[in-house]
N, C-alpha and C. Protein backbone atom coordinates (compact mmCIF):
# COMPACT_ATOMS: atom_id res chain seq x y z
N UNK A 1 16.82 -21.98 -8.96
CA UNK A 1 17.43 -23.11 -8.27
C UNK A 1 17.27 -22.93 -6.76
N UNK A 2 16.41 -24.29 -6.04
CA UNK A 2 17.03 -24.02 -4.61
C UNK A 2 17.81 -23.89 -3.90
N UNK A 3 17.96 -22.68 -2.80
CA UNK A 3 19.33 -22.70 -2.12
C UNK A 3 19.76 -24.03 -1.82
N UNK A 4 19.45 -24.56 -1.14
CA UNK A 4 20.03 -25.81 -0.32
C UNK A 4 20.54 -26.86 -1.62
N UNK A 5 20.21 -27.30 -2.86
CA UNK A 5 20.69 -27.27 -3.88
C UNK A 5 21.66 -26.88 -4.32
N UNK A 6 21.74 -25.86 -4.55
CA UNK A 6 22.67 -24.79 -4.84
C UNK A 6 23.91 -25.11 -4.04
N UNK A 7 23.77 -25.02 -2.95
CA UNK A 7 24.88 -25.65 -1.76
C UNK A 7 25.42 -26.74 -1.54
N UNK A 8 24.87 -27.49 -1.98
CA UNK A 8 25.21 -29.14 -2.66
C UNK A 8 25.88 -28.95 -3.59
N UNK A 9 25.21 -28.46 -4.99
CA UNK A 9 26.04 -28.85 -5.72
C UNK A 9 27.58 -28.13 -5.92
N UNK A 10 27.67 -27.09 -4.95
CA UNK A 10 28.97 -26.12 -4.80
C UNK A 10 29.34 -26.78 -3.72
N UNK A 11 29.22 -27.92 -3.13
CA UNK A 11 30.03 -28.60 -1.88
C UNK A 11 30.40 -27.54 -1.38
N UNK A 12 29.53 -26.97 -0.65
CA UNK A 12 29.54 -25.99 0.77
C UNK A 12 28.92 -26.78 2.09
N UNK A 13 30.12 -26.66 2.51
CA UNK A 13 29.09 -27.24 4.48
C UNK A 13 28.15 -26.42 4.56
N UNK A 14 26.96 -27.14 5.01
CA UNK A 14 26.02 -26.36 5.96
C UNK A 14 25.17 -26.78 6.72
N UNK A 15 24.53 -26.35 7.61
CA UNK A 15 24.09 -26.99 8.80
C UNK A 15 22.58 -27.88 8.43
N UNK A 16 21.90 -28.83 7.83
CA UNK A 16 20.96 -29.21 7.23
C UNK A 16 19.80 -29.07 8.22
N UNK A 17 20.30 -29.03 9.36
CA UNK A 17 19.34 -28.48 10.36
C UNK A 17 18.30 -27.25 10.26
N UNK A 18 18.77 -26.07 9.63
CA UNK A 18 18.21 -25.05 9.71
C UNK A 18 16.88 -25.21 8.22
N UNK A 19 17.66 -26.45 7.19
CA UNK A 19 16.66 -26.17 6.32
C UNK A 19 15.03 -26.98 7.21
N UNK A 20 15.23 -28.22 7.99
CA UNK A 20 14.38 -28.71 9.00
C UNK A 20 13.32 -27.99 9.46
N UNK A 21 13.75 -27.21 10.00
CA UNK A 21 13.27 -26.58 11.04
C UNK A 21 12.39 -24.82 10.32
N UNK A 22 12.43 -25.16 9.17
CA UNK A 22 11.51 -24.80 8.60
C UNK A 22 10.11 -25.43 8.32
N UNK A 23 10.05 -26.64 8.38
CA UNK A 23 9.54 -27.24 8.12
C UNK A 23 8.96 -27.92 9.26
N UNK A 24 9.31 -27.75 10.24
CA UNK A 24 8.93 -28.38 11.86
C UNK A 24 8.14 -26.35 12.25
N UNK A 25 8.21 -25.73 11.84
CA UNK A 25 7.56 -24.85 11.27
C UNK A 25 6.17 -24.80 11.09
N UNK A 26 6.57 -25.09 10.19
CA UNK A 26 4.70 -24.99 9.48
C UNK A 26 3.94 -26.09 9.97
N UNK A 27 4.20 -27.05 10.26
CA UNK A 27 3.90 -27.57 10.96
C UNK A 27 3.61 -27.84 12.87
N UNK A 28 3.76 -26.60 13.02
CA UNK A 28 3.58 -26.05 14.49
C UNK A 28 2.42 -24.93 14.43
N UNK A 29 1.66 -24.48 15.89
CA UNK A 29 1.42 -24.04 15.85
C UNK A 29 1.45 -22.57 16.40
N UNK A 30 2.17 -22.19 15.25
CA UNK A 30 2.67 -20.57 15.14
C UNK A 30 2.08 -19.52 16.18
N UNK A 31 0.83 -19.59 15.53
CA UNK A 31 -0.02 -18.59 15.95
C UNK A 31 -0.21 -18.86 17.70
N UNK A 32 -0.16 -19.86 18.10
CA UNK A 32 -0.23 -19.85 19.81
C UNK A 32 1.12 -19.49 20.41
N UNK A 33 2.02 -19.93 19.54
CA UNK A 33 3.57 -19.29 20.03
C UNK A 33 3.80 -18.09 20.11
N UNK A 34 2.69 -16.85 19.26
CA UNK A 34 3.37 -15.95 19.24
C UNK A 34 2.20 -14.93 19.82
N UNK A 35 1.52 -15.52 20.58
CA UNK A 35 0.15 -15.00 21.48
C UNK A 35 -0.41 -14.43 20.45
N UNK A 36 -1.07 -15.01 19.66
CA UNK A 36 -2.49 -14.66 18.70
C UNK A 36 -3.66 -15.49 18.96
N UNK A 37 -4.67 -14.89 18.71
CA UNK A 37 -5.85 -15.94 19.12
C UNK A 37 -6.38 -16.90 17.65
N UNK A 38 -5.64 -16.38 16.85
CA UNK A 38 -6.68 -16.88 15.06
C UNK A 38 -5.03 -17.43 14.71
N UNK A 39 -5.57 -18.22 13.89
CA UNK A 39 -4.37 -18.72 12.95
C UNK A 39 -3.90 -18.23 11.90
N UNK A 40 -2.81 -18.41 11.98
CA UNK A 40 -2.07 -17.07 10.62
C UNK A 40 -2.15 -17.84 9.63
N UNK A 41 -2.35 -17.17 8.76
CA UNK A 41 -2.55 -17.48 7.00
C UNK A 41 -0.75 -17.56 6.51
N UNK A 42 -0.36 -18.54 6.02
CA UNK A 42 0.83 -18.59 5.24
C UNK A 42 1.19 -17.92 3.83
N UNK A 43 1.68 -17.04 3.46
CA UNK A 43 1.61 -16.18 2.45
C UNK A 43 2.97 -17.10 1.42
N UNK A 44 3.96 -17.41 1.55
CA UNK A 44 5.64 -17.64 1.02
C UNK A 44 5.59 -17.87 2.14
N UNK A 45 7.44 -18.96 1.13
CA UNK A 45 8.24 -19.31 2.22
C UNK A 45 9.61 -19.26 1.15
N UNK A 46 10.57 -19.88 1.98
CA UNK A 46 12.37 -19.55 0.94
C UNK A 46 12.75 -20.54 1.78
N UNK A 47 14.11 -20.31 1.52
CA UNK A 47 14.55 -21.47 1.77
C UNK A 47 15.23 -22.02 3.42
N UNK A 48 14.62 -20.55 4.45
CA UNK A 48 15.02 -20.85 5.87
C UNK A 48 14.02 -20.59 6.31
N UNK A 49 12.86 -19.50 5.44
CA UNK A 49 11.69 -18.74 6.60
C UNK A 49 10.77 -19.37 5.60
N UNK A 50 9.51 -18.67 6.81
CA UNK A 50 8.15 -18.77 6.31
C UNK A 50 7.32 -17.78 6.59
N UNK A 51 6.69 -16.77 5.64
CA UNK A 51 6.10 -15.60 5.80
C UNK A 51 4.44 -15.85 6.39
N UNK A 52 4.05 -15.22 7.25
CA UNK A 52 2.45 -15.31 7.86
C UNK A 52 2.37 -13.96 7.62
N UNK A 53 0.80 -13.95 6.98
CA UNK A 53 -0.08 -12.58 6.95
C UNK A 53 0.11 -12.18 8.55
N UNK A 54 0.55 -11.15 8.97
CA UNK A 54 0.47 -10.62 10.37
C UNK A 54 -0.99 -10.27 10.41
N UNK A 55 -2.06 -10.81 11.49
CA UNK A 55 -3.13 -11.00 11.65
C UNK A 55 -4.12 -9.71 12.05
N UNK A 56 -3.36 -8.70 12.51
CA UNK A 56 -3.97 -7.55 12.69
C UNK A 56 -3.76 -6.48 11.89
N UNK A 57 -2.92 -6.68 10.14
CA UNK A 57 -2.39 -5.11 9.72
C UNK A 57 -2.17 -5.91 8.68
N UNK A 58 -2.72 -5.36 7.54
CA UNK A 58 -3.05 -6.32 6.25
C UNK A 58 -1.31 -5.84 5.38
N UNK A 59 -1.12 -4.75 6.07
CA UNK A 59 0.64 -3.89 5.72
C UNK A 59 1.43 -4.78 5.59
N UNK A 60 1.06 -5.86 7.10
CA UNK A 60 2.56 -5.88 7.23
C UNK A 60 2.55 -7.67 7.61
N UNK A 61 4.09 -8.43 7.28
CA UNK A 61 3.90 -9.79 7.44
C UNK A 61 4.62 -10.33 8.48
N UNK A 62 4.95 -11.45 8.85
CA UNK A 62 5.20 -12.20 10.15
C UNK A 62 6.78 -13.02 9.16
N UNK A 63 7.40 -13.09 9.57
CA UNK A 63 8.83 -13.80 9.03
C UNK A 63 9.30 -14.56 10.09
N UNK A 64 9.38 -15.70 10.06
CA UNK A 64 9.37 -16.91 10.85
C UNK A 64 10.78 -17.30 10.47
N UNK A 65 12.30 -17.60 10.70
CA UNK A 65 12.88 -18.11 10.09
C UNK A 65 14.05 -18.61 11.08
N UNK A 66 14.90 -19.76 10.58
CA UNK A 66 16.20 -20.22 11.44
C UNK A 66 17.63 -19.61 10.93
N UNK A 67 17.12 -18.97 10.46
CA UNK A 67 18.76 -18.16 9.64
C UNK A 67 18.70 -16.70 10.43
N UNK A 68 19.44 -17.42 11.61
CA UNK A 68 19.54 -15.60 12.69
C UNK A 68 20.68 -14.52 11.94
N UNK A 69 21.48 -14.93 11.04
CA UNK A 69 22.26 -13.91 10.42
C UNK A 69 21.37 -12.76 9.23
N UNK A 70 20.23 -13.39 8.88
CA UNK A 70 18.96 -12.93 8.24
C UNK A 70 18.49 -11.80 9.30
N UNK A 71 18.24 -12.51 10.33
CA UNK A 71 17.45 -11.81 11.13
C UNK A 71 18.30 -10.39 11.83
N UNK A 72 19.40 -10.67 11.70
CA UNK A 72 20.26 -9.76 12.34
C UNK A 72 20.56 -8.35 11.87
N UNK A 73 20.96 -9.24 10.13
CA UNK A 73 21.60 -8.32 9.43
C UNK A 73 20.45 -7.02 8.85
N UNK A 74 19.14 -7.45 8.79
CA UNK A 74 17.79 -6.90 8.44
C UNK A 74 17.29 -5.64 9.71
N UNK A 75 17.72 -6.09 10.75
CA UNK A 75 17.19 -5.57 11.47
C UNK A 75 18.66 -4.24 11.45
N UNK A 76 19.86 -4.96 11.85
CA UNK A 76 20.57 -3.96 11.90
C UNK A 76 20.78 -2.65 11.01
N UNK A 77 20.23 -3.35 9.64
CA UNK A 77 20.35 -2.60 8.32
C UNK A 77 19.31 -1.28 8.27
N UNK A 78 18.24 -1.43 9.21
CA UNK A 78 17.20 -0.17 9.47
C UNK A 78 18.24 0.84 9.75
N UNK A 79 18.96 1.06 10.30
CA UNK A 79 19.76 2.17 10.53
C UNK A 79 19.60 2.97 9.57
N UNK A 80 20.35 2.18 8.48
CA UNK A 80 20.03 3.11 7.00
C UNK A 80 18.93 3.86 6.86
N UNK A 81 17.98 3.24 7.39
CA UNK A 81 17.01 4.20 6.98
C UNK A 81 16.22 4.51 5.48
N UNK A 82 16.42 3.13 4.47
CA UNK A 82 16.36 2.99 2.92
C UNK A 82 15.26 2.20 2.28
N UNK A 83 14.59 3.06 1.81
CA UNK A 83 13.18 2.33 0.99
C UNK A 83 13.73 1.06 0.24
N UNK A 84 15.31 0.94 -0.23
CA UNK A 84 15.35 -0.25 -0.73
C UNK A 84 15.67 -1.66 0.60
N UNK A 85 15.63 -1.73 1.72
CA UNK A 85 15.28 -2.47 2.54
C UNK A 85 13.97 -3.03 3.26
N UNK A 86 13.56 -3.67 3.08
CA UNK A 86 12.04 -4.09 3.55
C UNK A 86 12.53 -3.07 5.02
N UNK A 87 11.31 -3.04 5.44
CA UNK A 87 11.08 -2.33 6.99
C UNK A 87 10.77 -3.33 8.05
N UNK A 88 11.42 -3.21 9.24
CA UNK A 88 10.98 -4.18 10.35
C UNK A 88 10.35 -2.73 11.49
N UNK A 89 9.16 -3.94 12.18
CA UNK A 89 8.43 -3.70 13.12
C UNK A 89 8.76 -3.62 13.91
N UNK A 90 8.44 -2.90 15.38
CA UNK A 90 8.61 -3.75 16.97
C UNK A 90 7.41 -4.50 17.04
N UNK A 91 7.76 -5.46 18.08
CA UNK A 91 6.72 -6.43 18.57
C UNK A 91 5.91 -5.71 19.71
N UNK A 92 7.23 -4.81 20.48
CA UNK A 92 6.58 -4.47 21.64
C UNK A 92 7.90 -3.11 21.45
N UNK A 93 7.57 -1.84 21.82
CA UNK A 93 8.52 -0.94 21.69
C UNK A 93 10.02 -1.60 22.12
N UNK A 94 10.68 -1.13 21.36
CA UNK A 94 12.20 -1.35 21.32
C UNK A 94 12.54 -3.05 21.53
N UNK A 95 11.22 -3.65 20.76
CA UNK A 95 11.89 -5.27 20.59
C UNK A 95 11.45 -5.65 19.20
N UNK A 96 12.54 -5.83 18.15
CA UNK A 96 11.98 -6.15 17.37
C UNK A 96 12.38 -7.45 16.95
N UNK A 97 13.13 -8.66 17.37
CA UNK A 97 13.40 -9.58 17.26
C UNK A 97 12.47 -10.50 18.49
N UNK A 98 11.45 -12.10 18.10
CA UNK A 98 10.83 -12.54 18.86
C UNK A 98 11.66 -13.87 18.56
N UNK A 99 12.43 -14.55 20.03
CA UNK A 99 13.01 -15.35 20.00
C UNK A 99 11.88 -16.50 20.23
N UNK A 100 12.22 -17.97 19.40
CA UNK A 100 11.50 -19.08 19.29
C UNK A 100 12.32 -19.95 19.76
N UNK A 101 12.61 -20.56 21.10
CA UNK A 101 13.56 -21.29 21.32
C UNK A 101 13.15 -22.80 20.81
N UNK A 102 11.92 -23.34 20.71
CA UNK A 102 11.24 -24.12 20.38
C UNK A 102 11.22 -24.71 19.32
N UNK A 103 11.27 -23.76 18.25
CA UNK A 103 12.04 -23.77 16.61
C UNK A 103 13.57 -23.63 16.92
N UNK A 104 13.84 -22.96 17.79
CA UNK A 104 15.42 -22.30 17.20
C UNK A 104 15.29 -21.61 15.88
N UNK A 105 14.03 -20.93 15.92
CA UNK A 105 14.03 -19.72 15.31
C UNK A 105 13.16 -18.29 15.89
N UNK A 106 13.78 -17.54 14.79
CA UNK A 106 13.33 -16.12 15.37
C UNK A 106 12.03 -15.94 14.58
N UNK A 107 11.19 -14.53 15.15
CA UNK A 107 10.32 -14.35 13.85
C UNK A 107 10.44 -12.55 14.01
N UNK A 108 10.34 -12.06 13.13
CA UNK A 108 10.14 -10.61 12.64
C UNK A 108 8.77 -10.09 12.49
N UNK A 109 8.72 -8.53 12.65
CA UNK A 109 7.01 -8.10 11.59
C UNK A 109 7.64 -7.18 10.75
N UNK A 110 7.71 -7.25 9.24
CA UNK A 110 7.69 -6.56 8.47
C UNK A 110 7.07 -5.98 7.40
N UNK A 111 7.47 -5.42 6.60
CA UNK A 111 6.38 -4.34 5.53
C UNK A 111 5.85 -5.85 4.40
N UNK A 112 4.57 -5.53 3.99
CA UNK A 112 4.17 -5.98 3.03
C UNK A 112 4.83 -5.81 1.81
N UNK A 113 5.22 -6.57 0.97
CA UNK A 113 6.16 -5.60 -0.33
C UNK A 113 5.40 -6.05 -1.31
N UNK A 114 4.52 -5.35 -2.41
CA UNK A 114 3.67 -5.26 -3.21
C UNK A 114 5.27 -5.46 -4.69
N UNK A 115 4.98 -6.74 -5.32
CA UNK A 115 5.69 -6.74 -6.25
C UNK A 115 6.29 -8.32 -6.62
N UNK A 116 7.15 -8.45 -7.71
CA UNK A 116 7.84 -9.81 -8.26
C UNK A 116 9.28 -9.34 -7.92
N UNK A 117 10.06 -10.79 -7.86
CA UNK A 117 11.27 -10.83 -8.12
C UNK A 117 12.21 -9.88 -9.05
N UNK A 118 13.00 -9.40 -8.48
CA UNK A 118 13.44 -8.59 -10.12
C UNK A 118 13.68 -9.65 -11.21
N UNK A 119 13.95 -9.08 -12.14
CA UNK A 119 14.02 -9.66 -13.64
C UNK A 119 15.64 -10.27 -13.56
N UNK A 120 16.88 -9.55 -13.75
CA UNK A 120 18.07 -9.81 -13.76
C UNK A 120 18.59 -10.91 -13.23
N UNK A 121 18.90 -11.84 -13.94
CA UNK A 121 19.96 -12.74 -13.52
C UNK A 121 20.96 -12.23 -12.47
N UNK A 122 21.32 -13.23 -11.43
CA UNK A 122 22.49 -12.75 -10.63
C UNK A 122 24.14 -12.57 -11.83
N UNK A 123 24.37 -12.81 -12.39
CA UNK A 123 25.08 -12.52 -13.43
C UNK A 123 24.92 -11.17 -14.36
N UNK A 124 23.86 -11.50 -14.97
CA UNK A 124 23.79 -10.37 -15.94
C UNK A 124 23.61 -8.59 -14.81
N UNK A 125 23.19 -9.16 -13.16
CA UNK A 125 23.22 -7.82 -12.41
C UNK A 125 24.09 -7.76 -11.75
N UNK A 126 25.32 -8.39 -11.77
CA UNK A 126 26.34 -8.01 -11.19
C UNK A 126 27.10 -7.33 -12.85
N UNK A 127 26.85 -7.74 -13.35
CA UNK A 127 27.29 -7.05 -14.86
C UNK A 127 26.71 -5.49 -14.84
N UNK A 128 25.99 -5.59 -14.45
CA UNK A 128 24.76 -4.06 -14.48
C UNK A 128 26.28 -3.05 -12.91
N UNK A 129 26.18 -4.13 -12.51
CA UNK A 129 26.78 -3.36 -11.10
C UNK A 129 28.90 -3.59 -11.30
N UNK A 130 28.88 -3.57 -12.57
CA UNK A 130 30.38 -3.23 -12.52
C UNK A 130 31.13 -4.47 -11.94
N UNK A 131 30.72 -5.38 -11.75
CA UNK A 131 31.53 -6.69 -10.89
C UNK A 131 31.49 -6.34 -9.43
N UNK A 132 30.20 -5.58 -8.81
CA UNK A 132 30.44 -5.43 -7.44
C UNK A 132 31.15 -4.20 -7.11
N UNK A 133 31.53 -3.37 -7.86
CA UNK A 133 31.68 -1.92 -7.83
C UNK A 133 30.49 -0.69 -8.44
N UNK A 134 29.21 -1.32 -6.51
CA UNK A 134 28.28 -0.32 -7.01
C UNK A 134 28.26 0.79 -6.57
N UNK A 135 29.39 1.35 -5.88
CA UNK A 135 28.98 2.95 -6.17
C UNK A 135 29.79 3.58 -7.42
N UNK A 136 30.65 3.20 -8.08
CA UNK A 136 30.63 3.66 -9.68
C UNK A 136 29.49 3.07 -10.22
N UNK A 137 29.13 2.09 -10.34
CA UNK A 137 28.10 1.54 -11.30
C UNK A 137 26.73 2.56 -11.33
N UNK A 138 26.68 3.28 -9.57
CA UNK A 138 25.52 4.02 -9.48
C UNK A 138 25.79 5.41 -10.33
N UNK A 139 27.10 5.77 -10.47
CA UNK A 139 27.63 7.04 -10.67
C UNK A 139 27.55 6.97 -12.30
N UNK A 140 27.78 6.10 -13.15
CA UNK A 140 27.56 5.55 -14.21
C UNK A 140 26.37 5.81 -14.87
N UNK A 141 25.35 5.13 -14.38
CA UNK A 141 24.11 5.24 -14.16
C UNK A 141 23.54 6.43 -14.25
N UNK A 142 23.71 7.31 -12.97
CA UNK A 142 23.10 8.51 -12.92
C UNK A 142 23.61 9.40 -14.08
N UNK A 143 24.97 9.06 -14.67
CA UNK A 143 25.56 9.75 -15.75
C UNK A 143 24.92 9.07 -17.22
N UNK A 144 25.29 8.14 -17.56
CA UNK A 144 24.98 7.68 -18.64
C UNK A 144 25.67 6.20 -18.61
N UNK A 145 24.92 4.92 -18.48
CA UNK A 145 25.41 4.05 -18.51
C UNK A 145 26.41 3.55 -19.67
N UNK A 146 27.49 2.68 -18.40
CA UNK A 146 28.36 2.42 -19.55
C UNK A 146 28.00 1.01 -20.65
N UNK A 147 28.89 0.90 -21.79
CA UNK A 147 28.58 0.05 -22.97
C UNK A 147 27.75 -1.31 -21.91
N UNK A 148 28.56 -2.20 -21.36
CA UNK A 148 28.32 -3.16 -20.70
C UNK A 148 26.86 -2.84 -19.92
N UNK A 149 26.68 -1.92 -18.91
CA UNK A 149 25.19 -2.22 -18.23
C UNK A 149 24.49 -1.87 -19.60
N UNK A 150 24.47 -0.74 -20.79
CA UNK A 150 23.25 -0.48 -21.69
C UNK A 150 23.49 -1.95 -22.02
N UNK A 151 23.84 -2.61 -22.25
CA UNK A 151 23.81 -4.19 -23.27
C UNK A 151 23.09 -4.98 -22.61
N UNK A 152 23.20 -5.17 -20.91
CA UNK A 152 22.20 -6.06 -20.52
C UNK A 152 20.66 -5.40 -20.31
N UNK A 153 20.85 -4.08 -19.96
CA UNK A 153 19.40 -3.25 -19.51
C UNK A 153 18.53 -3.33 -21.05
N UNK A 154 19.21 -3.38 -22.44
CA UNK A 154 18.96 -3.51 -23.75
C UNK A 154 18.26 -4.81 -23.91
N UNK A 155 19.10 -5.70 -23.47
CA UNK A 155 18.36 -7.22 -23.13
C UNK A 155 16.83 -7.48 -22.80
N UNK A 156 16.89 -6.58 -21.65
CA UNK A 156 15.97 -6.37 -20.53
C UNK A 156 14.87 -5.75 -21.07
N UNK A 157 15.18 -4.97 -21.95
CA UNK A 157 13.94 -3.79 -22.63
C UNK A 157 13.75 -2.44 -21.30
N UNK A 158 14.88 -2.25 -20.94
CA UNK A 158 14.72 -1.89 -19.08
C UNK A 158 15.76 -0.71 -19.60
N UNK A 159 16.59 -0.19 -20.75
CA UNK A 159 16.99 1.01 -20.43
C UNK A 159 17.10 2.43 -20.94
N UNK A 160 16.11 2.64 -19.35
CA UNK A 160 15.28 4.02 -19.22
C UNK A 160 15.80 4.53 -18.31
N UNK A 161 15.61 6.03 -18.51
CA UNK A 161 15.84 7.11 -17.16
C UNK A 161 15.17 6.29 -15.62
N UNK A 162 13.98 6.13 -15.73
CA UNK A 162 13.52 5.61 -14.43
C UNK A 162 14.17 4.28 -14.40
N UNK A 163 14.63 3.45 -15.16
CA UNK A 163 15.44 1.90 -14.24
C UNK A 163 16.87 2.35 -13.99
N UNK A 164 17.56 3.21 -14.31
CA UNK A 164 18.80 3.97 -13.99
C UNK A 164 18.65 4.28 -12.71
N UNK A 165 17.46 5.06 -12.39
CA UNK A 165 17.41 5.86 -11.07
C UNK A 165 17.18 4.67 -9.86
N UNK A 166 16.00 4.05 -10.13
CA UNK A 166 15.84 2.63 -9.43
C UNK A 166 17.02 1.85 -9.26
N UNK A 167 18.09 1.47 -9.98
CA UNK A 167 19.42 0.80 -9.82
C UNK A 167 20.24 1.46 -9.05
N UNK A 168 20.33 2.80 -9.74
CA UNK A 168 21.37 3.80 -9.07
C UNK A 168 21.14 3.72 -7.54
N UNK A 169 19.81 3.67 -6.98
CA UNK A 169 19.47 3.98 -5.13
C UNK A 169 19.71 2.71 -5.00
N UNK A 170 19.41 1.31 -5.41
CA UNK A 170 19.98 0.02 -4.76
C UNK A 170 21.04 0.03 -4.91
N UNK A 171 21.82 0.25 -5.96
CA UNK A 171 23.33 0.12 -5.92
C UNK A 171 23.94 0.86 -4.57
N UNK A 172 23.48 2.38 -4.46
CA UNK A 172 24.38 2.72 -3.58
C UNK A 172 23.75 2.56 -1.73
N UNK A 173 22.68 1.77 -1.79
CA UNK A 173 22.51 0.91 -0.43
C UNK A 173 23.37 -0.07 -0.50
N UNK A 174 23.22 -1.01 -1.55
CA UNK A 174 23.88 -2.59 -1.07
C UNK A 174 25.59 -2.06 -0.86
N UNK A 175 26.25 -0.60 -1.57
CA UNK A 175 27.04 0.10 -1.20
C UNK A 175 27.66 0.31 0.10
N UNK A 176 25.90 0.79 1.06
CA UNK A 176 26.51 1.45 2.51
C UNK A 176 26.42 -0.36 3.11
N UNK A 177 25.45 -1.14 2.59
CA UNK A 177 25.39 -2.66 3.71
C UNK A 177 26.72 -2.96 3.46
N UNK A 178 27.59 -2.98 2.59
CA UNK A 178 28.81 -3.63 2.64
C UNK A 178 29.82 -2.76 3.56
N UNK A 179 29.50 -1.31 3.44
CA UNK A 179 30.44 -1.04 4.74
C UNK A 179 30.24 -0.94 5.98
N UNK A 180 28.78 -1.77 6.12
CA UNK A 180 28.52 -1.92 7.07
C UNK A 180 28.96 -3.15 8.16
N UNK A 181 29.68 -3.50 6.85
CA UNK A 181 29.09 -5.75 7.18
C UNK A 181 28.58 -6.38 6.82
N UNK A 182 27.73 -5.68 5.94
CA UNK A 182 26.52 -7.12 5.08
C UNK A 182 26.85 -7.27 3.97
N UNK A 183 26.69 -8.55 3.43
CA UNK A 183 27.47 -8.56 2.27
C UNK A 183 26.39 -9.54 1.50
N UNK A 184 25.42 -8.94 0.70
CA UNK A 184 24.50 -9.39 0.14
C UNK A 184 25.04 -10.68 -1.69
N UNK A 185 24.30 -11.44 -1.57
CA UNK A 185 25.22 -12.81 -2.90
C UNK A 185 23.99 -12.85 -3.43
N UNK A 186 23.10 -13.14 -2.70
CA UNK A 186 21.94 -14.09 -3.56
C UNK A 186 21.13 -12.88 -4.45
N UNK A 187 21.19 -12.75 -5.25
CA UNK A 187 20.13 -11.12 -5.48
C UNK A 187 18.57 -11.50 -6.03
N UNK A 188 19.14 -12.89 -6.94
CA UNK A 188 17.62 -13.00 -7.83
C UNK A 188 16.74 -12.94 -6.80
N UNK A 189 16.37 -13.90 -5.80
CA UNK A 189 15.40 -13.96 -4.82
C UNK A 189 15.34 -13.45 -4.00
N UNK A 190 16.60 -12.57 -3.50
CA UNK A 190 16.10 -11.54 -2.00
C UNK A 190 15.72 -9.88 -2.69
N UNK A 191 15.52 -9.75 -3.95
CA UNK A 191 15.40 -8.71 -4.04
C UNK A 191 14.10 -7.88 -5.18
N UNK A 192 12.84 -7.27 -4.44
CA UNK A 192 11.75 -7.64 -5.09
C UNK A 192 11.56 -6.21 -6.20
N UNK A 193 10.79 -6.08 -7.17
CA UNK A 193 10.91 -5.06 -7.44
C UNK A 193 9.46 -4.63 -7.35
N UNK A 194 9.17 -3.62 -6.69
CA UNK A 194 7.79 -3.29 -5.99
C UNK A 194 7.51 -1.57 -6.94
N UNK A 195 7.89 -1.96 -8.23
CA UNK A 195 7.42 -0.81 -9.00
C UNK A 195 8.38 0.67 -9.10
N UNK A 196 8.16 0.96 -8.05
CA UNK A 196 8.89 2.45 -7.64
C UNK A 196 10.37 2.41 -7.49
N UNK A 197 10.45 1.45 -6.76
CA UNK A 197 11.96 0.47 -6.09
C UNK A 197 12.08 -0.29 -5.76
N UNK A 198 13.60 -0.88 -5.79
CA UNK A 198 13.99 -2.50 -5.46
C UNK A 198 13.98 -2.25 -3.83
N UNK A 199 13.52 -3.21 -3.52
CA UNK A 199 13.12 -3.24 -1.92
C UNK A 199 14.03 -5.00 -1.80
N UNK A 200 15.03 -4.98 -1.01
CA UNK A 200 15.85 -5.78 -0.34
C UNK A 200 15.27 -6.72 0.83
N UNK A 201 14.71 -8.07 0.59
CA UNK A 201 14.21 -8.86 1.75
C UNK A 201 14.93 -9.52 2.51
N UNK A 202 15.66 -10.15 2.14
CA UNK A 202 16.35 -11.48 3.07
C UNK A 202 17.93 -10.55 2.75
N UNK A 203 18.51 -10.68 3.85
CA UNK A 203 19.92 -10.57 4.28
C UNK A 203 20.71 -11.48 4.96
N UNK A 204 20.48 -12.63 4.37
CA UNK A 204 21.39 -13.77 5.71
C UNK A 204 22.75 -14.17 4.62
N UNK A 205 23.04 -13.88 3.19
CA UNK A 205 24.24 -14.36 2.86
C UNK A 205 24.42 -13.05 1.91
């Protein structure tokens, strides 16, 4: 389901502006805004940003977006220091946010993330995660999952020693983002699974 959808039909205010201006977006030209000489290739987009192949480093991508609480919370979240967070770039040492006043958006450079959506329903993985109590859920996990996560990971055809261990390290990140301040909702789509580990993209809700 699309966010902005999604937000409708839960009669939530929100600013309809920002979904716009995605779209006044792609329809600009990016690549002169952000001093490149070639035009960036559009890889994805969601429902505030729009991803560009970053033109010099096949690694890493360009994140274009009007949701600065995204942009904030991503960048601030490097602290951690956690393979399950995508990685941000500098643009230029010690800048890694490029303001677009033009959009009224920002853009990022971050890691390429080789992988699909995870599998789990936002339901059936908050079920996996205890109702939002993931550092037991991780502790669980690393022990022997309880009745409830084996029933959905059973579902899944997913429970193994290695998707335990993979859950267990996201659980106890989205752990430290909440005492950090971030308080991650959306999971199906911000969170990819790139084989080894769940790698965390978008942080704006």
């Amino acid at each position: 389901m699309k966010f902005k959808k999604w937000l409708n039909e839960n009669k939530l205010d929100f600013d309809d502006s920002l979904f716009l201006q995605k779209e006044k977006t792609q329809k600009s030209n990016v690549s002169k805004i952000l001093g490149f000489s070639k035009p960036l290739k559009k890889v994805a987009e969601g429902s505030f940003a729009t991803l560009y192949q970053h033109p010099k480093d096949a690694n890493k991508l360009i994140k274009i977006t009007s949701h600065q609480e995204d942009v904030n919370n991503v960048v601030k979240a490097q602290k951690l220091n956690s393979n399950n967070i995508v990685k941000v770039f500098d643009w230029v040492k010690g800048e890694k946010i490029k303001k677009i006043p033009s959009l009224r958006s920002s853009a990022i450079i971050v890691e390429k993330i080789s992988g699909k959506p995870m599998k789990y329903r936002s339901d059936h993985f908050l079920t996996i995660a205890l109702m939002g109590d993931f550092d037991l859920a991780a502790d669980w996990l690393d022990y022997e999952p309880k009745e409830s996560q084996a029933n959905i990971l059973e579902a899944y055809n997913l429970n193994t020693p290695e998707e335990h261990e993979k859950l267990s390290e996201l659980f106890r990140t989205i752990d430290k983002l909440d005492k950090y301040g971030i308080d991650l909702m959306d999971f199906e789509d911000n969170i990819i699974d790139a084989g080894d580990r769940y790698v965390i993209v978008d942080l704006g809700f």
